[in-house]
Protein backbone atom coordinates (compact mmCIF):
# COMPACT_ATOMS: atom_id res chain seq x y z
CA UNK A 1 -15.17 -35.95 23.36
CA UNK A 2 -12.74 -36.12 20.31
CA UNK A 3 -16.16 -35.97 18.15
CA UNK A 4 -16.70 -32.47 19.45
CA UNK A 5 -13.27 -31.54 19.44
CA UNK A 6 -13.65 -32.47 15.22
CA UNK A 7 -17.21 -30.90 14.89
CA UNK A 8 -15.38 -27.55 16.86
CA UNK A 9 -12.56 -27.34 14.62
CA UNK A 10 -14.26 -27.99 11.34
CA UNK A 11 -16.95 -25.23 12.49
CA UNK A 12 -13.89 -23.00 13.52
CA UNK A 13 -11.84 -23.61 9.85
CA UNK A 14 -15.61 -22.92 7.89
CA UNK A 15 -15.75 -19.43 10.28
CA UNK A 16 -12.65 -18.69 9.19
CA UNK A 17 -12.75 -19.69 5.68
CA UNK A 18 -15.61 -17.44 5.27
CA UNK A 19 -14.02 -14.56 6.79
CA UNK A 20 -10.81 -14.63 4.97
CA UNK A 21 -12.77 -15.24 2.21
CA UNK A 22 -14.60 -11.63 2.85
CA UNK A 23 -11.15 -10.21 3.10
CA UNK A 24 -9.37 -11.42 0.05
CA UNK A 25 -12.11 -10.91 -1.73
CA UNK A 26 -11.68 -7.30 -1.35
CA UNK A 27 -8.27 -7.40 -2.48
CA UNK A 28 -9.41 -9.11 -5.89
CA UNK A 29 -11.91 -6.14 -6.35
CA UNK A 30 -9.45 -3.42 -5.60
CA UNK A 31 -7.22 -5.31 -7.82
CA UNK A 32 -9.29 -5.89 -10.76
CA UNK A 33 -9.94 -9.08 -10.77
CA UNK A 34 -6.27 -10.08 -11.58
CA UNK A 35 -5.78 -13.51 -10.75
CA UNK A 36 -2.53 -13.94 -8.94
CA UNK A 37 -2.94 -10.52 -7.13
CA UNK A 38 -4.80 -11.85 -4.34
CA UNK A 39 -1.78 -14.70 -3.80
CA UNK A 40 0.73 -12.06 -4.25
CA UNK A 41 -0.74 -9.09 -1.97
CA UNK A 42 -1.03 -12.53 1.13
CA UNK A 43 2.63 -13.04 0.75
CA UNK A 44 3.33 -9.54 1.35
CA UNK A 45 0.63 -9.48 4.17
CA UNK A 46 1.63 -12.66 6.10
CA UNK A 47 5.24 -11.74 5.88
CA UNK A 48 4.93 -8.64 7.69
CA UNK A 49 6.31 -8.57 11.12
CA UNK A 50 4.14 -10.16 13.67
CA UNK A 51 1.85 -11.76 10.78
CA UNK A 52 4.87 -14.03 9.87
CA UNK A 53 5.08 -15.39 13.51
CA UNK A 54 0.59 -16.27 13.73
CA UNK A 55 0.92 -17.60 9.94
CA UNK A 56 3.90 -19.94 11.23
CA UNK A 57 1.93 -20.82 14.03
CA UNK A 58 -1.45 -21.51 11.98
CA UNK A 59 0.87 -23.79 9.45
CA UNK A 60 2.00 -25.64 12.59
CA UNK A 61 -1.13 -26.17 14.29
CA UNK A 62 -2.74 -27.69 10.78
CA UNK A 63 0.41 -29.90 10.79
CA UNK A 64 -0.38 -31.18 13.97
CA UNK A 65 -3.86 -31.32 13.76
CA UNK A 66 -2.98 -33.66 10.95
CA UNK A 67 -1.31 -36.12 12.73
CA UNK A 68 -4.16 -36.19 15.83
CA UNK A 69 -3.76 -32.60 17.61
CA UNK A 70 -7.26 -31.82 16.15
CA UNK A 71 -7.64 -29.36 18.93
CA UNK A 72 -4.60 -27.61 17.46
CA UNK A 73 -7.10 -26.78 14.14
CA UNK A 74 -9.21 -24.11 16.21
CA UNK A 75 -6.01 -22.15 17.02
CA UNK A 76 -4.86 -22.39 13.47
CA UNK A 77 -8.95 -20.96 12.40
CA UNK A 78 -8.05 -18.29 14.96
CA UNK A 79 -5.32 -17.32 13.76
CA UNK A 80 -6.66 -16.86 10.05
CA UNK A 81 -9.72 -15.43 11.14
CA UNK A 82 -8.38 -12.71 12.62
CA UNK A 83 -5.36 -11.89 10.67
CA UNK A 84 -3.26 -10.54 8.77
CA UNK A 85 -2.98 -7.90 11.50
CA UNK A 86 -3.87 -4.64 9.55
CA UNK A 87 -6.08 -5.49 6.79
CA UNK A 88 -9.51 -5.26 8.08
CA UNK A 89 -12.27 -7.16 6.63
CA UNK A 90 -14.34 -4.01 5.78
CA UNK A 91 -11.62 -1.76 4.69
CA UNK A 92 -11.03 2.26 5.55
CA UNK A 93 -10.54 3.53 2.22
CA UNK A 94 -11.77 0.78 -0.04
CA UNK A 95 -14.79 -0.59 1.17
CA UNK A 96 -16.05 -3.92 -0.27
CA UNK A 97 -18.89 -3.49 -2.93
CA UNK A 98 -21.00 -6.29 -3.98
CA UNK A 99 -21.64 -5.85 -7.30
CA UNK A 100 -23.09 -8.99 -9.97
CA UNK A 101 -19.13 -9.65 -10.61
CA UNK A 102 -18.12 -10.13 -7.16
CA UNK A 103 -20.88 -12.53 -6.42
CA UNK A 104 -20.32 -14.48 -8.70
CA UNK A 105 -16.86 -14.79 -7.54
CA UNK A 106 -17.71 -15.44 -4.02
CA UNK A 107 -20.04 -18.56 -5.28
CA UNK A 108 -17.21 -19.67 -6.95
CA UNK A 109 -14.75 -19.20 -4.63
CA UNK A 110 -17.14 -20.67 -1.77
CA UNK A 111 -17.70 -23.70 -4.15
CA UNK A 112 -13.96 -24.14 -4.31
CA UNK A 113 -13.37 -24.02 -1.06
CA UNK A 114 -16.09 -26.56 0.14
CA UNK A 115 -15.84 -29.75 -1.99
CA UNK A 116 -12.63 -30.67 -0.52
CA UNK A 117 -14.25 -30.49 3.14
CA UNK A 118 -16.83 -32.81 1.77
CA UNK A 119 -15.09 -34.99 -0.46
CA UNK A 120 -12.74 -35.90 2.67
CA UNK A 121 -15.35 -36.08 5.01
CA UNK A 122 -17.18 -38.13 3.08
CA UNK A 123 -14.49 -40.44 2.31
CA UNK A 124 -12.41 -40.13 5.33
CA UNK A 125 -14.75 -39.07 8.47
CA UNK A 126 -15.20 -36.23 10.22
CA UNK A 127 -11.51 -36.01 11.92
CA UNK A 128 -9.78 -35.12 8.14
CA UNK A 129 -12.76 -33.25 7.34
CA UNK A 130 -12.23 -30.99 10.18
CA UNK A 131 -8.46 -30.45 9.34
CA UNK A 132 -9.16 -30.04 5.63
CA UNK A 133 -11.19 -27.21 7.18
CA UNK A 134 -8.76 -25.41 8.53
CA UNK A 135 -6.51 -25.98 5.97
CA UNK A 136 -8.79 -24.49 3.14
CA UNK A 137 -8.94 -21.51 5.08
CA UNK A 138 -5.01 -20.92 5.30
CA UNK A 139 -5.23 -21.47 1.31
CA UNK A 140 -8.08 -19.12 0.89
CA UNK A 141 -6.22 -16.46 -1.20
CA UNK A 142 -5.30 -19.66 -3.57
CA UNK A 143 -8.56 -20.34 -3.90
CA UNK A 144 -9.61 -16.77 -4.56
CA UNK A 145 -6.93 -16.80 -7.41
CA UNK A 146 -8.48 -19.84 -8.82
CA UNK A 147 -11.59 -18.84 -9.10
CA UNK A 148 -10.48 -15.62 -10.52
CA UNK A 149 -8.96 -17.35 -13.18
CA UNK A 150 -11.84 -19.95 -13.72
CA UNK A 151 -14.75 -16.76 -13.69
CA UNK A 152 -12.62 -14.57 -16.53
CA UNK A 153 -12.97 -16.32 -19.63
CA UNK A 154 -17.08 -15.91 -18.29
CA UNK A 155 -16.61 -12.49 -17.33
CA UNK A 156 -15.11 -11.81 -20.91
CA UNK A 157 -17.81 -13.19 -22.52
CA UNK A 158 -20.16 -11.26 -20.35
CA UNK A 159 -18.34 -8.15 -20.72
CA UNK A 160 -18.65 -8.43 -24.68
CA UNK A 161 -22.21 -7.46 -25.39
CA UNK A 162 -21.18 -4.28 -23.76
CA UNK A 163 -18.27 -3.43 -26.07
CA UNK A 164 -19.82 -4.73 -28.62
CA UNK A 165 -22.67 -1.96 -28.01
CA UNK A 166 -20.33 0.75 -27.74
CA UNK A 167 -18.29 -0.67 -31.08
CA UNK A 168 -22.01 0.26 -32.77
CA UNK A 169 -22.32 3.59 -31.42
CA UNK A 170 -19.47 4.34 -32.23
CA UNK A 171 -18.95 3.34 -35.92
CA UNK A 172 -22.68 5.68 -36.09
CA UNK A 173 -21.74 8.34 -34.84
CA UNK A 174 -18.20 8.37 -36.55
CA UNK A 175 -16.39 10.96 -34.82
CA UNK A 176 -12.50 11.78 -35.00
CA UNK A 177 -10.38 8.99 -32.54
CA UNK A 178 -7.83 10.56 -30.54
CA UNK A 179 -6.21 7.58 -28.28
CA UNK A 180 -3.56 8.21 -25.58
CA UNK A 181 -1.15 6.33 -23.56
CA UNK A 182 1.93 6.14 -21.77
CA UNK A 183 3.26 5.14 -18.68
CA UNK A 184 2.73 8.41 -17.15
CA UNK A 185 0.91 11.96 -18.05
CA UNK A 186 -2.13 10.40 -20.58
CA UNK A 187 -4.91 11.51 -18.11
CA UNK A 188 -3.42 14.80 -17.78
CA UNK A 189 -2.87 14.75 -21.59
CA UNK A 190 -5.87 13.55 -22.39
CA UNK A 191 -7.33 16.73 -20.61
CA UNK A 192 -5.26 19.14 -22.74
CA UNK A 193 -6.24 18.08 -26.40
CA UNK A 194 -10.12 17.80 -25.14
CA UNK A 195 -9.46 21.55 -23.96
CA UNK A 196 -7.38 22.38 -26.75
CA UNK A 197 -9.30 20.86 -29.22
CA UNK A 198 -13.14 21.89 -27.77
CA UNK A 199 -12.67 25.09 -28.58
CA UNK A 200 -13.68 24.69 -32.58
CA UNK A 201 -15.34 20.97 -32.59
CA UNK A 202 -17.12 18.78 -29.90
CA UNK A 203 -15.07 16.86 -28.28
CA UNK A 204 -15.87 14.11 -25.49
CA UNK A 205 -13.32 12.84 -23.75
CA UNK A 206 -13.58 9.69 -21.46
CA UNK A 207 -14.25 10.19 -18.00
CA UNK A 208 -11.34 9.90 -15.30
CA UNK A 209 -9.75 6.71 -15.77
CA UNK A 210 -11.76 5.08 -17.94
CA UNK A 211 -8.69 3.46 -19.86
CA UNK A 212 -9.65 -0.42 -20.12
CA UNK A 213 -11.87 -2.28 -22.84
CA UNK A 214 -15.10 -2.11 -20.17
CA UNK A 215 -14.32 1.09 -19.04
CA UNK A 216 -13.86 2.13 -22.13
CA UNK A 217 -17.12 0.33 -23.49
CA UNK A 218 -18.64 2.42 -20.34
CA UNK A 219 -17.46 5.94 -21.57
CA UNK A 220 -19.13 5.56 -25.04
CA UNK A 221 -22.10 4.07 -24.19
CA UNK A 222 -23.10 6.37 -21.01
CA UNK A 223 -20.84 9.59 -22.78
CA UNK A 224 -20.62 9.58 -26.05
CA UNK A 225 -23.70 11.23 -28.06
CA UNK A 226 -24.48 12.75 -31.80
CA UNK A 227 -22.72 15.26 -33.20
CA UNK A 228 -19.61 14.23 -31.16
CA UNK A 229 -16.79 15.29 -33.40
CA UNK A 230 -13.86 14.14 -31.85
CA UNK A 231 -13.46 11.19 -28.88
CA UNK A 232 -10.55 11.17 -26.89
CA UNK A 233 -9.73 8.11 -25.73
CA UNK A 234 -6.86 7.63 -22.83
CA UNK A 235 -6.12 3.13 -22.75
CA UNK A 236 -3.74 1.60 -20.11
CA UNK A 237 -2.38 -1.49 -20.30
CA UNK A 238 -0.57 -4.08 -17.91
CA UNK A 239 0.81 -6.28 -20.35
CA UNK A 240 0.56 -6.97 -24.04
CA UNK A 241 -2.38 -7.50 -25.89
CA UNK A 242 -4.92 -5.09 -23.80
CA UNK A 243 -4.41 -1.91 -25.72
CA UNK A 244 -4.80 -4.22 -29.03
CA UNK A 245 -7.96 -5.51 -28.10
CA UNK A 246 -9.09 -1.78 -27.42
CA UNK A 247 -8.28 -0.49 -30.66
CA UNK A 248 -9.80 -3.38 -32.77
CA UNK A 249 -12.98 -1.42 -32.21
CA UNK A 250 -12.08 1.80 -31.10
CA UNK A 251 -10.08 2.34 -33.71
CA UNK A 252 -8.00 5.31 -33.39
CA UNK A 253 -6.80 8.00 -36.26
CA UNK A 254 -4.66 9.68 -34.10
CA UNK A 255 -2.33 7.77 -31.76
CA UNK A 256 -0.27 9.55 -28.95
CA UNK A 257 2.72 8.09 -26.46
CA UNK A 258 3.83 10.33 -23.83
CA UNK A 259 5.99 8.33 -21.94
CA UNK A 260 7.67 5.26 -21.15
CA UNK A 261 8.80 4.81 -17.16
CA UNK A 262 9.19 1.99 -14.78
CA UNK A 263 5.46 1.64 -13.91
CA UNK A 264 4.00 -1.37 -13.61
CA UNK A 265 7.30 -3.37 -13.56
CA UNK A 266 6.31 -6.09 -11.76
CA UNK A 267 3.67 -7.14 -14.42
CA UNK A 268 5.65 -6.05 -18.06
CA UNK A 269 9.16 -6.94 -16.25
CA UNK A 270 10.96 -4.20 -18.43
CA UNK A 271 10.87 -1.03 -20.29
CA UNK A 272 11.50 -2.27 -23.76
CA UNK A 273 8.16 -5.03 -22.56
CA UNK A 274 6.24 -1.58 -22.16
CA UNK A 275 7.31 0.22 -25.11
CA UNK A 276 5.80 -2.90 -27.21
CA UNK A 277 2.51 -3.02 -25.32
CA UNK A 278 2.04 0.60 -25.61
CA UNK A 279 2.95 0.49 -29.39
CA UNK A 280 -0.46 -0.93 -30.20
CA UNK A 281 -1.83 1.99 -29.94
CA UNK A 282 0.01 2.90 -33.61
CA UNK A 283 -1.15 -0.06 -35.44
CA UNK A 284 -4.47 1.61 -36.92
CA UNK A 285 -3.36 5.16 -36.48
CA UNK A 286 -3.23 7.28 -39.58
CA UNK A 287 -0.59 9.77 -37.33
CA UNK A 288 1.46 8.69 -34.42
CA UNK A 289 2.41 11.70 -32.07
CA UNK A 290 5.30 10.35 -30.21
CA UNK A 291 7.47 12.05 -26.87
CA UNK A 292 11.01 11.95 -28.62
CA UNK A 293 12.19 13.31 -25.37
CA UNK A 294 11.72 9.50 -24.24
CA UNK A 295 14.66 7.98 -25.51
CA UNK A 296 12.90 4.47 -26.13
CA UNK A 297 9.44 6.81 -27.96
CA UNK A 298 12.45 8.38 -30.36
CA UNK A 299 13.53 4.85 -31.68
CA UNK A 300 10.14 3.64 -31.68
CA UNK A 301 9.12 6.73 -33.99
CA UNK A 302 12.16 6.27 -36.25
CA UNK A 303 11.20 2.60 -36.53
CA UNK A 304 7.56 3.46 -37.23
CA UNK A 305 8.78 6.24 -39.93
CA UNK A 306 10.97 3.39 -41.97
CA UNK A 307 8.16 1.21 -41.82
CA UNK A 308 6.16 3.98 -43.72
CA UNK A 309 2.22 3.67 -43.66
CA UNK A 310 1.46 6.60 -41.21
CA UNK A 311 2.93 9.90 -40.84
CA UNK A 312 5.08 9.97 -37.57
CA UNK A 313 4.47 13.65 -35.38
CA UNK A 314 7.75 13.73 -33.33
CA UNK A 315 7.27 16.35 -30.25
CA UNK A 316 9.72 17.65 -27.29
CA UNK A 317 9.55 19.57 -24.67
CA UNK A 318 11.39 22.65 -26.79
CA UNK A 319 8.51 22.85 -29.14
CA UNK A 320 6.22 24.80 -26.19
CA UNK A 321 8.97 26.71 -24.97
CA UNK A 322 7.54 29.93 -26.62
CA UNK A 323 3.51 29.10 -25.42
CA UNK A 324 2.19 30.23 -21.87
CA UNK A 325 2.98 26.87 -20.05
CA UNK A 326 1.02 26.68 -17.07
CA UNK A 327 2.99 26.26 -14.31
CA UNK A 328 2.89 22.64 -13.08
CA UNK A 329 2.18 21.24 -16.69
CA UNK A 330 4.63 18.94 -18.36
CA UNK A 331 5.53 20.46 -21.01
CA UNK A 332 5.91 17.65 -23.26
CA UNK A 333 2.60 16.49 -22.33
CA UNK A 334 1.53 19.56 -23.37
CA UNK A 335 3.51 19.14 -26.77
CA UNK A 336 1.97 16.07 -27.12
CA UNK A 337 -1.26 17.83 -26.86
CA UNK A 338 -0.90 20.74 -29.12
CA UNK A 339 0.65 18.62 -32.08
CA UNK A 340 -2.56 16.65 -31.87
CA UNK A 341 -4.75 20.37 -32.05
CA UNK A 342 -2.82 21.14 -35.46
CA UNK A 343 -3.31 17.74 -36.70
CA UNK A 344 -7.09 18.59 -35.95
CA UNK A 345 -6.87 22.29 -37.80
CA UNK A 346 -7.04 23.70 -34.17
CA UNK A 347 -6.07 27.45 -35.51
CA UNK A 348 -2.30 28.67 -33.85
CA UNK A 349 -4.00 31.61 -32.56
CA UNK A 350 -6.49 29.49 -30.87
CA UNK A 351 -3.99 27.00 -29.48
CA UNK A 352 -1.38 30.02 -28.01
CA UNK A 353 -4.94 31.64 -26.59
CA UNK A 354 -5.84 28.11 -24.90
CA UNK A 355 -2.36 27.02 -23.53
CA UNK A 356 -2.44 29.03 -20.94
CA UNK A 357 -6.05 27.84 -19.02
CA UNK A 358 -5.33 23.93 -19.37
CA UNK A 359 -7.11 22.36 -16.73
CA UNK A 360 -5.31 20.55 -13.96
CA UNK A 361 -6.48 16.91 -13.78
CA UNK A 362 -8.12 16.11 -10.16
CA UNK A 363 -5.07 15.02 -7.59
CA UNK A 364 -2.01 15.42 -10.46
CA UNK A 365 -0.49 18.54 -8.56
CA UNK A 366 -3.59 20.45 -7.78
CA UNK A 367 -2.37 23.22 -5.24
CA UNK A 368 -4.97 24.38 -2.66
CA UNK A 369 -4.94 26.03 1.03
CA UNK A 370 -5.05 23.94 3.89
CA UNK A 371 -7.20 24.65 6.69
CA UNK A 372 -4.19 25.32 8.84
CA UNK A 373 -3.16 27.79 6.51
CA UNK A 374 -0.39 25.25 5.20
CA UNK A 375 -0.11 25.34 1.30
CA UNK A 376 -1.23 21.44 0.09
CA UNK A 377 0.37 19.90 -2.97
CA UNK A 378 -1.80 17.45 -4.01
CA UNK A 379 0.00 14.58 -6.23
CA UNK A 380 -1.84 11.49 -4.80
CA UNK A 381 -2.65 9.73 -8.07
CA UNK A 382 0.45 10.48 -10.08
CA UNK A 383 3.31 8.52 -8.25
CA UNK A 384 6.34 7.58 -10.85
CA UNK A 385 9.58 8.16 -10.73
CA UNK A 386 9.82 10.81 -13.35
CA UNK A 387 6.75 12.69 -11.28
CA UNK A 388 8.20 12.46 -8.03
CA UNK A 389 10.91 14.80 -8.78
CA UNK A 390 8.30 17.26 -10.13
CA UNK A 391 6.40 17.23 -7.33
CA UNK A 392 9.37 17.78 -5.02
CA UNK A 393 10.46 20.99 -7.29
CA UNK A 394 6.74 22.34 -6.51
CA UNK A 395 6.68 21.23 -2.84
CA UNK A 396 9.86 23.86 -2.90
CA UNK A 397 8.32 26.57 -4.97
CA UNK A 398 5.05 26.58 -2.92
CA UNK A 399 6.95 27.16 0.71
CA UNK A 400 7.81 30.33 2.02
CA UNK A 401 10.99 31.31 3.06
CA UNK A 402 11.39 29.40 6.58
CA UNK A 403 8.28 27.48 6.25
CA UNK A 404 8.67 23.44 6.50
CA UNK A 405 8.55 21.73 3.56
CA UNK A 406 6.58 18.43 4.57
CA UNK A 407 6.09 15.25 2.22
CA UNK A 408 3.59 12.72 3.12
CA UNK A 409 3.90 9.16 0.95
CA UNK A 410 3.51 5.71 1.11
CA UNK A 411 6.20 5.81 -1.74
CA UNK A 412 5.74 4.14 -5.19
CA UNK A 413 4.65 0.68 -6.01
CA UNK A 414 4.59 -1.82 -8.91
CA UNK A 415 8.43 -0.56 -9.75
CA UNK A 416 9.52 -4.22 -9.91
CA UNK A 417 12.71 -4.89 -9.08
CA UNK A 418 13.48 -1.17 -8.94
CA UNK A 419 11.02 -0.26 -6.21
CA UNK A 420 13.21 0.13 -3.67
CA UNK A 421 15.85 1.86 -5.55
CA UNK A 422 13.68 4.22 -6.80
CA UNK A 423 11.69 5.03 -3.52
CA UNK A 424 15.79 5.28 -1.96
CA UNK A 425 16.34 7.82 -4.46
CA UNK A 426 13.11 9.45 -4.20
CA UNK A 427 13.51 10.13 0.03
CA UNK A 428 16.96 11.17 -1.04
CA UNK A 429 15.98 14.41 -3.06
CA UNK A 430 13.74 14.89 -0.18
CA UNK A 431 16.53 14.67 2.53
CA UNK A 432 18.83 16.49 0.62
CA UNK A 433 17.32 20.26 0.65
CA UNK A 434 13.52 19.72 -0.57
CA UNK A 435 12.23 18.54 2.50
CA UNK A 436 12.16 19.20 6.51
CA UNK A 437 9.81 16.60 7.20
CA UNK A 438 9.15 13.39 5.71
CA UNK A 439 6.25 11.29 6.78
CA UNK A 440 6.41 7.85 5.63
CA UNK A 441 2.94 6.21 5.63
CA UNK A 442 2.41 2.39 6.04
CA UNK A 443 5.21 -0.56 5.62
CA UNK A 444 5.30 -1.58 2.07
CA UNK A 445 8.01 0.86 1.28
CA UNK A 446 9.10 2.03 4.44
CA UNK A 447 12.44 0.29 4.72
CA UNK A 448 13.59 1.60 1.54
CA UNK A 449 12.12 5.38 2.07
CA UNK A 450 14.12 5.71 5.47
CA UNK A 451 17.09 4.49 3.56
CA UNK A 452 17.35 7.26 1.03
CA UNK A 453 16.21 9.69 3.69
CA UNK A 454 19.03 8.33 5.91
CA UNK A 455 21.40 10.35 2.79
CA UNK A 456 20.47 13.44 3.85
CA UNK A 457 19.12 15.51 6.81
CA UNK A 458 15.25 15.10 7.06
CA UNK A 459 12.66 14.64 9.58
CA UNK A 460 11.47 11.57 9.32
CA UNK A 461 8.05 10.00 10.74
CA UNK A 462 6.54 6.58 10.89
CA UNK A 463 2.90 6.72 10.30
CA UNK A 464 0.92 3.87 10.10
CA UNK A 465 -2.40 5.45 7.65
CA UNK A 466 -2.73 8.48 5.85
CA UNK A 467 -5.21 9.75 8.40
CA UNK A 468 -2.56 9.73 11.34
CA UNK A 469 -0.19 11.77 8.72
CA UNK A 470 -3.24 14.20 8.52
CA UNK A 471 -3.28 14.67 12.15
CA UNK A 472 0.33 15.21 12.27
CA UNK A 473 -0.09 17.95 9.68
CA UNK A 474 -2.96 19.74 11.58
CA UNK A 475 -1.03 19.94 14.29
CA UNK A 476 2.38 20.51 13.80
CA UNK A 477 1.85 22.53 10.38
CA UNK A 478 0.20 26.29 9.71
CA UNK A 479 0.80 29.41 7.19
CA UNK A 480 4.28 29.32 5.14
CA UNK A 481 4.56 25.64 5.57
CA UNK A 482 3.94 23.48 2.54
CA UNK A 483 2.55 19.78 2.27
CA UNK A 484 3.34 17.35 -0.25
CA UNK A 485 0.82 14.49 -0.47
CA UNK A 486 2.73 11.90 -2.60
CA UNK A 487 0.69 9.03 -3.79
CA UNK A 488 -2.09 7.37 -1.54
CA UNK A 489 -2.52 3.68 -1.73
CA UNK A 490 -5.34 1.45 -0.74
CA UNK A 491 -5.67 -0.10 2.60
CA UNK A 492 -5.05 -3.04 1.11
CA UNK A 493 -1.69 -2.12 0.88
CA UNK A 494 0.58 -3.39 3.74
């Protein structure tokens, strides 16, 4: 009898190795292969609300099992198998994708997480081998990590032919090098010199966000073709070294920061961290257009003027004040786009012509008509502090008199330790005259959006997906309401 009890619970902790496996596997995709996401997304996972209680009980039960409660293993496999409560193995709005990469890092990741079953059970007998099972799959996102880590210097290597092949086409077809970054607004930018710009030479800009070295590699080998005159280039970054690595072969002549912000805090750690990584844009730059609106871009510019070399394009907000802003636009991402048309001979004439039809990038305010008859603002991919506020002045401007001002949002994540503040202050504008009706989507900010909307006087609803705040919409909203759709974050997202 205890023989089957061991041969149950080591078939129960494989079963649920495999399908935790299947789950955090889809994390590590959606995260780009990070290694430590996976580790860092279970925490927040497991820790939610009745996910802490089963992952105390599964840590229990493998303690037990341990010491001769074998049965104890099977309710520990259970537990794993079928949790964390919420994130489902094949996903709602990022469904798993087996690609060559991924493969490869379920092979390793399956590797890892077998030898330890069989070294112990070869060693030890069946008994440890059963709770090693178990075990291994309450360590699963560990394992996931490590094999992250162990498959990237591969993956690197892998991924280098590719750049390599875009370096080449690149360097033959020689055009102009426009590179953008910034914490926020290089997409949109990005979109304004190719417009700008495309009206007197051919310009290719890279496709949505095609802003790391393989996506980049991707844009110029699938994108990029003769005659090109001008490539612009958007890179993100999240942490030093990345955008240096792109320009060793893109090689830039004109380098452009529009921002710095509190994005991505909890991987740079602090402002001044992101202002250095973004910097490396400059370094083969012949002009640096820099956002001396941005405090921290001013003092980078003044630094990068004394240390000669480069000739330093300083740009505000002011210097568009007398062009045909588009309503919606940034203006000194639009600054930042127009110095980079003069520093291309883009005539005045044509520029002042031009200004006034930039294109709205795909989800970055985009205002449409519901089919309730509810106005939609439509800001899901541009969630940061400094665009929250924005998108709260045009959630007010696009209501009509009477009409409920709604705002739908998961909040903002990747703040660091200023997440919460900054989603408190962030419900707070809301509560305090922007909004009637906040719907707060999910958990991972929740506690900190109901605190800033406590401030003020605002509806507030608990959603648990973005499709329940859709049906709350349909129904409850029509004509002369307006809906603010504030950032929309991956299922894999408590």
């Amino acid at each position: 009898m205890t023989t089957v009890v061991d041969a149950v619970t080591l078939a129960a902790g494989a079963v649920a190795a495999v399908l935790a496996g299947i789950r955090w596997l889809r994390v590590a995709q959606r995260e780009h292969y990070l290694p430590g996401s996976v580790s860092r997304f279970a925490v927040r996972w497991w820790a939610l609300g009745p996910n802490a209680v089963v992952m105390i009980a599964a840590v229990i039960a493998v303690g037990l099992g341990a010491i001769g409660a074998t049965i104890l293993g099977v309710v520990a496999a259970v537990a794993v198998a079928v949790g964390p409560f919420g994130l489902t193995l094949r996903g709602r709005t990022s469904k798993l994708v087996w690609t060559r990469r991924l493969t490869t890092l379920a092979v390793v990741s399956a590797t890892l997480s077998t030898l330890p079953i069989l070294a112990i059970g070869v060693a030890s007998g069946l008994r440890p081998a059963a709770v090693t099972s178990v075990l291994v799959a309450v360590v699963v996102p560990l394992l996931v990590d490590a094999a992250l880590a162990i498959t990237a210097p591969v993956e690197r290597q892998l991924a280098s032919r590719y750049v390599d092949q875009a370096a080449a086409k690149l360097r033959s077809i020689n055009p102009t090098v426009v590179a953008i970054t910034g914490s926020y607004g290089k997409t949109s930018t990005k979109g304004y010199v190719a417009h700008l710009v495309g009206a007197t030479r051919t310009t290719v800009p890279t496709p949505a966000s095609f802003n790391n070295n393989n996506g980049l590699a991707l844009a110029v080998n699938k994108h990029l073709v003769p005659g090109t005159e001008v490539f612009v280039a958007e890179m993100g970054t999240y942490g030093p070294g990345e955008i240096a690595e792109m320009c060793e072969w893109v090689r830039p002549a004109i380098s452009v920061i529009t921002a710095i912000g509190p994005v991505h805090l909890e991987r740079f750690k602090s402002e001044d961290r992101i202002v250095v990584a973004k910097s490396e844009i400059l370094e083969t730059a012949e002009v640096a257009v820099l956002n001396v609106d941005d405090a921290r871009l001013a003092a980078l510019a003044d630094r990068v003027d004394a240390a000669g070399g480069k000739k330093v394009v300083r740009v505000s907000a002011d210097d568009v004040a007398g062009l045909d802003v588009p309503e919606g636009a940034a203006p000194t991402n639009v600054a930042c786009a127009v110095a980079v048309a003069r520093q291309l001979g883009v005539p005045e004439d044509v520029i002042s012509s031009r200004v006034s039809t930039l294109p709205t990038a795909a989800n970055r305010l985009t205002v449409t008509t519901g089919g309730n008859g509810s106005t939609i603002v439509d800001d899901t991919f541009n969630s940061n502090p400094a665009g929250v506020l924005a998108a709260v002045g045009a959630l007010q401007r696009a209501s009509a008199e009477g009409g409920r001002r709604v705002v739908v949002t998961p909040g903002m994540v990747e703040l660091g330790p200023r997440q919460g503040e900054e989603n408190a202050r962030f419900a707070e504008a809301v509560a305090t005259g922007a909004g009637t009706d906040l719907l707060i989507v999910g958990h991972t900010n929740r506690a900190a959006l109901m605190e800033g909307a406590a401030r003020g006087n605002v509806r507030v609803v608990l959603v648990d997906t973005r499709d329940d705040a859709v049906a709350w919409v349909r129904e409850h909203c029509g004509p002369g309401d307006a809906v603010l759709y504030e950032n929309d974050l991956p299922d894999h997202y408590a």
